[in-house]
C-alpha atoms as a PDB file:
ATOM      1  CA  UNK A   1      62.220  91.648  80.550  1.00  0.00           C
ATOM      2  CA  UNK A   2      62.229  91.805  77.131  1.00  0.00           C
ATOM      3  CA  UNK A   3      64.856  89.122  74.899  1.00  0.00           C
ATOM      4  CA  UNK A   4      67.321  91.160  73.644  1.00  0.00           C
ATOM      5  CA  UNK A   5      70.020  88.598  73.275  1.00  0.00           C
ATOM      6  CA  UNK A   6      70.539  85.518  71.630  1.00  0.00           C
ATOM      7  CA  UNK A   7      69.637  82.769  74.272  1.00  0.00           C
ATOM      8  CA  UNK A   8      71.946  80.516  72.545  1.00  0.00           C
ATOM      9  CA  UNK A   9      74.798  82.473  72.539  1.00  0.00           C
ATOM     10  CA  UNK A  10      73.824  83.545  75.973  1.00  0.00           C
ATOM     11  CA  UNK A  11      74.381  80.136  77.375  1.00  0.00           C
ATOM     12  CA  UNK A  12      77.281  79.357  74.943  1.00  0.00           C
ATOM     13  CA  UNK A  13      78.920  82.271  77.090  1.00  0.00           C
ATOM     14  CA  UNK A  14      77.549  81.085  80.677  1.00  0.00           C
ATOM     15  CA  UNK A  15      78.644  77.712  79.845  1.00  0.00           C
ATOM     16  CA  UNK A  16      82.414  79.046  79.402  1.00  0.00           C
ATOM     17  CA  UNK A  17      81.789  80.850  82.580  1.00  0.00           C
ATOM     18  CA  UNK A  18      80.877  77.153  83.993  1.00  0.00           C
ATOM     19  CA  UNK A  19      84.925  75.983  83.057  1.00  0.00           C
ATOM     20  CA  UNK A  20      86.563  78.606  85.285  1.00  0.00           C
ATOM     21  CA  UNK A  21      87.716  76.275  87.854  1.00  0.00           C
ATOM     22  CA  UNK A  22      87.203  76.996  91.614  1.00  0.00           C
ATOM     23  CA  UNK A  23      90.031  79.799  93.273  1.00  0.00           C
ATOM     24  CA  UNK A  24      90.171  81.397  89.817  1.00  0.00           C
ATOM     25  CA  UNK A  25      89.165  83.983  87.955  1.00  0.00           C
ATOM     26  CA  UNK A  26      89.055  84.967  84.023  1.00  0.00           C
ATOM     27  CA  UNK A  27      88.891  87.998  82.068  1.00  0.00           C
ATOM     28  CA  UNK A  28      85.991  89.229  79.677  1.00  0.00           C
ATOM     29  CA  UNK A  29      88.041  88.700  77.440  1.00  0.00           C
ATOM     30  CA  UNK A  30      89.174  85.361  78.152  1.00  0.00           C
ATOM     31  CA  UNK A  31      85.509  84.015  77.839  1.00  0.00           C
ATOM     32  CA  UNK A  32      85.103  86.169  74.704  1.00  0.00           C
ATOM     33  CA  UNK A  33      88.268  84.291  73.023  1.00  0.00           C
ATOM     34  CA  UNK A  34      87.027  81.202  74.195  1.00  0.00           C
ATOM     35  CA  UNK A  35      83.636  81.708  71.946  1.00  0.00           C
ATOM     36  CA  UNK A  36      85.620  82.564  69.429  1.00  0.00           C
ATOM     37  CA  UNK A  37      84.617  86.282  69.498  1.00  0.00           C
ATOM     38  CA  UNK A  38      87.584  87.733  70.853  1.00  0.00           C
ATOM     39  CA  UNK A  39      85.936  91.236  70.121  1.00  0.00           C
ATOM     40  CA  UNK A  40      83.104  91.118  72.267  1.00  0.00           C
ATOM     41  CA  UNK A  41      84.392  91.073  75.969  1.00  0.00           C
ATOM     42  CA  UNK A  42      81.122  93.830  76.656  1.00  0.00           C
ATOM     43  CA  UNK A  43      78.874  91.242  74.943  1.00  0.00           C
ATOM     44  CA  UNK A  44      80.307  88.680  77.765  1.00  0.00           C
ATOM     45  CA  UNK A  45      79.532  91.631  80.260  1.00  0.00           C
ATOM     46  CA  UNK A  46      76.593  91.934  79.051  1.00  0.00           C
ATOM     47  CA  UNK A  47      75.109  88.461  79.043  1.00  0.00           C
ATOM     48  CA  UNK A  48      76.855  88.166  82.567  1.00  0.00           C
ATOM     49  CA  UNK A  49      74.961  91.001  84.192  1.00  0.00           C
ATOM     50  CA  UNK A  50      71.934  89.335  83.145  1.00  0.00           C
ATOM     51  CA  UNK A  51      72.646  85.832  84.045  1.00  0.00           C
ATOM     52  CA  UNK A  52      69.945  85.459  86.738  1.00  0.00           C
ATOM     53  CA  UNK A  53      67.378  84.887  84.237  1.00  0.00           C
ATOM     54  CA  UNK A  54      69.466  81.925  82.777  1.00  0.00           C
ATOM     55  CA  UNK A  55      69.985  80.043  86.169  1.00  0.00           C
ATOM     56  CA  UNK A  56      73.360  80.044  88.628  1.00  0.00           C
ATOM     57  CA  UNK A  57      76.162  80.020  86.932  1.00  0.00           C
ATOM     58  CA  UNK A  58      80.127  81.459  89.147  1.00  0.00           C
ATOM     59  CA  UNK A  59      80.115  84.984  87.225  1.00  0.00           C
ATOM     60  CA  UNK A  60      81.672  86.300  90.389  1.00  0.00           C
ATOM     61  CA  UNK A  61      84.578  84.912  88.822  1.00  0.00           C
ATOM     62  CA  UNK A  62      84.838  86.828  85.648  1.00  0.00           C
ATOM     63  CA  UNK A  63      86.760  90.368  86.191  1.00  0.00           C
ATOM     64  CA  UNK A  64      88.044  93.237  84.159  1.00  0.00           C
ATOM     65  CA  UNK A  65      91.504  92.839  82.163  1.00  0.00           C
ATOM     66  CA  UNK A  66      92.861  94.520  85.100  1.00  0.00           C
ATOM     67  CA  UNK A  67      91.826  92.327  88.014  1.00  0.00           C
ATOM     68  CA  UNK A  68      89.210  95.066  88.938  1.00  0.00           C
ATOM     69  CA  UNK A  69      85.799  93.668  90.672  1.00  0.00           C
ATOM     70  CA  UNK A  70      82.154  94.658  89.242  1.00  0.00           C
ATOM     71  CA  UNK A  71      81.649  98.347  90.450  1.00  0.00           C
ATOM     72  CA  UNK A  72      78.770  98.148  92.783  1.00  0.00           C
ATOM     73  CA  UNK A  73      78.170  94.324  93.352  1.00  0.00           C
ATOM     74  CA  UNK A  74      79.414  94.312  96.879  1.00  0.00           C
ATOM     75  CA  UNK A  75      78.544  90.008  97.216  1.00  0.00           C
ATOM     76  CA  UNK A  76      81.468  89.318  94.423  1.00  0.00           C
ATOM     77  CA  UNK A  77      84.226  90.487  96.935  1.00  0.00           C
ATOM     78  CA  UNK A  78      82.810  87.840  99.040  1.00  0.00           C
ATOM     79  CA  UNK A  79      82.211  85.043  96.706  1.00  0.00           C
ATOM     80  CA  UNK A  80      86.102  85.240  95.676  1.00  0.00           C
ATOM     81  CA  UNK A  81      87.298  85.204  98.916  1.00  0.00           C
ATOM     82  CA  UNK A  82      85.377  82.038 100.075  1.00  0.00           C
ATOM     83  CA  UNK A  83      86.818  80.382  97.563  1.00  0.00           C
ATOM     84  CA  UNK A  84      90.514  81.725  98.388  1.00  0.00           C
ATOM     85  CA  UNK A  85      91.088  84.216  96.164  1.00  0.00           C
ATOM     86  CA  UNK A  86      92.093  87.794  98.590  1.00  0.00           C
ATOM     87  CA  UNK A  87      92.363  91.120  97.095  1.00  0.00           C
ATOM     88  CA  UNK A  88      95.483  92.451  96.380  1.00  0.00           C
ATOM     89  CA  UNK A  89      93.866  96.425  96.894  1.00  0.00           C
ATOM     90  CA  UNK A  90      89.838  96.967  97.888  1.00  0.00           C
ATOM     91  CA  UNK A  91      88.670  96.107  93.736  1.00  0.00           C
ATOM     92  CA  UNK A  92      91.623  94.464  92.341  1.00  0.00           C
ATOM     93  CA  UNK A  93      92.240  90.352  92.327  1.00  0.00           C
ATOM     94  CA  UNK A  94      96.183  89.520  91.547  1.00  0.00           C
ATOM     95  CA  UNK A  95      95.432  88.372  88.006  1.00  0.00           C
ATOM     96  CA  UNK A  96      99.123  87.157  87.841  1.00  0.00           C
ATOM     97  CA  UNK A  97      98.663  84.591  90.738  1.00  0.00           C
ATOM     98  CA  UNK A  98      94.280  84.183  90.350  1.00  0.00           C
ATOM     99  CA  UNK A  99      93.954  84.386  86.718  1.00  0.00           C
ATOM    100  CA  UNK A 100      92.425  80.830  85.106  1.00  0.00           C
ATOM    101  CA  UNK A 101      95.248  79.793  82.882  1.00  0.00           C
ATOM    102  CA  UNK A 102      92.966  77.616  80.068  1.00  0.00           C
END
């Protein structure tokens, strides 16, 4: 694959992924604030959808700003809900009782 992003700012954003705690979840946008680039939640998407090629890091805790799940990665549904966290509706976490207050 070729580099396309920055592998330092890749792992400055999988390394902010790393802090969400266990029976959490964050936001995009949460991580993006957290680099200090509170503009760039797709960057964090971005970077997280290619995180296999920068080792194992808990993405399956990172949602949308509305609780919703990664459209077609079916193993994140499960990955929550080991660690405790249920659906409130099939693609939704309660982001008022799961969301990662930093």
């Amino acid at each position: 694959m070729k580099q396309i992003l920055d592998e330092d700012l890749a792992y400055e954003i999988l390394c902010a992924v790393e802090e969400v705690p266990e029976g959490r979840v964050a936001t995009y946008g949460q991580i993006a604030r957290l680099i200090g680039r509170e503009k760039n939640s797709r960057l964090v998407g971005l970077v997280l959808s290619r995180s296999q090629y920068y080792g194992d890091y808990p993405c399956h805790r990172i949602v949308n700003h509305c609780g919703r799940l990664v459209p077609g990665w079916d193993e994140q549904k499960n990955l929550l809900a080991r660690e405790g966290i249920p659906l409130k509706d099939e693609n939704h976490v309660d982001l008022k009782q799961y969301q990662w207050d930093y």
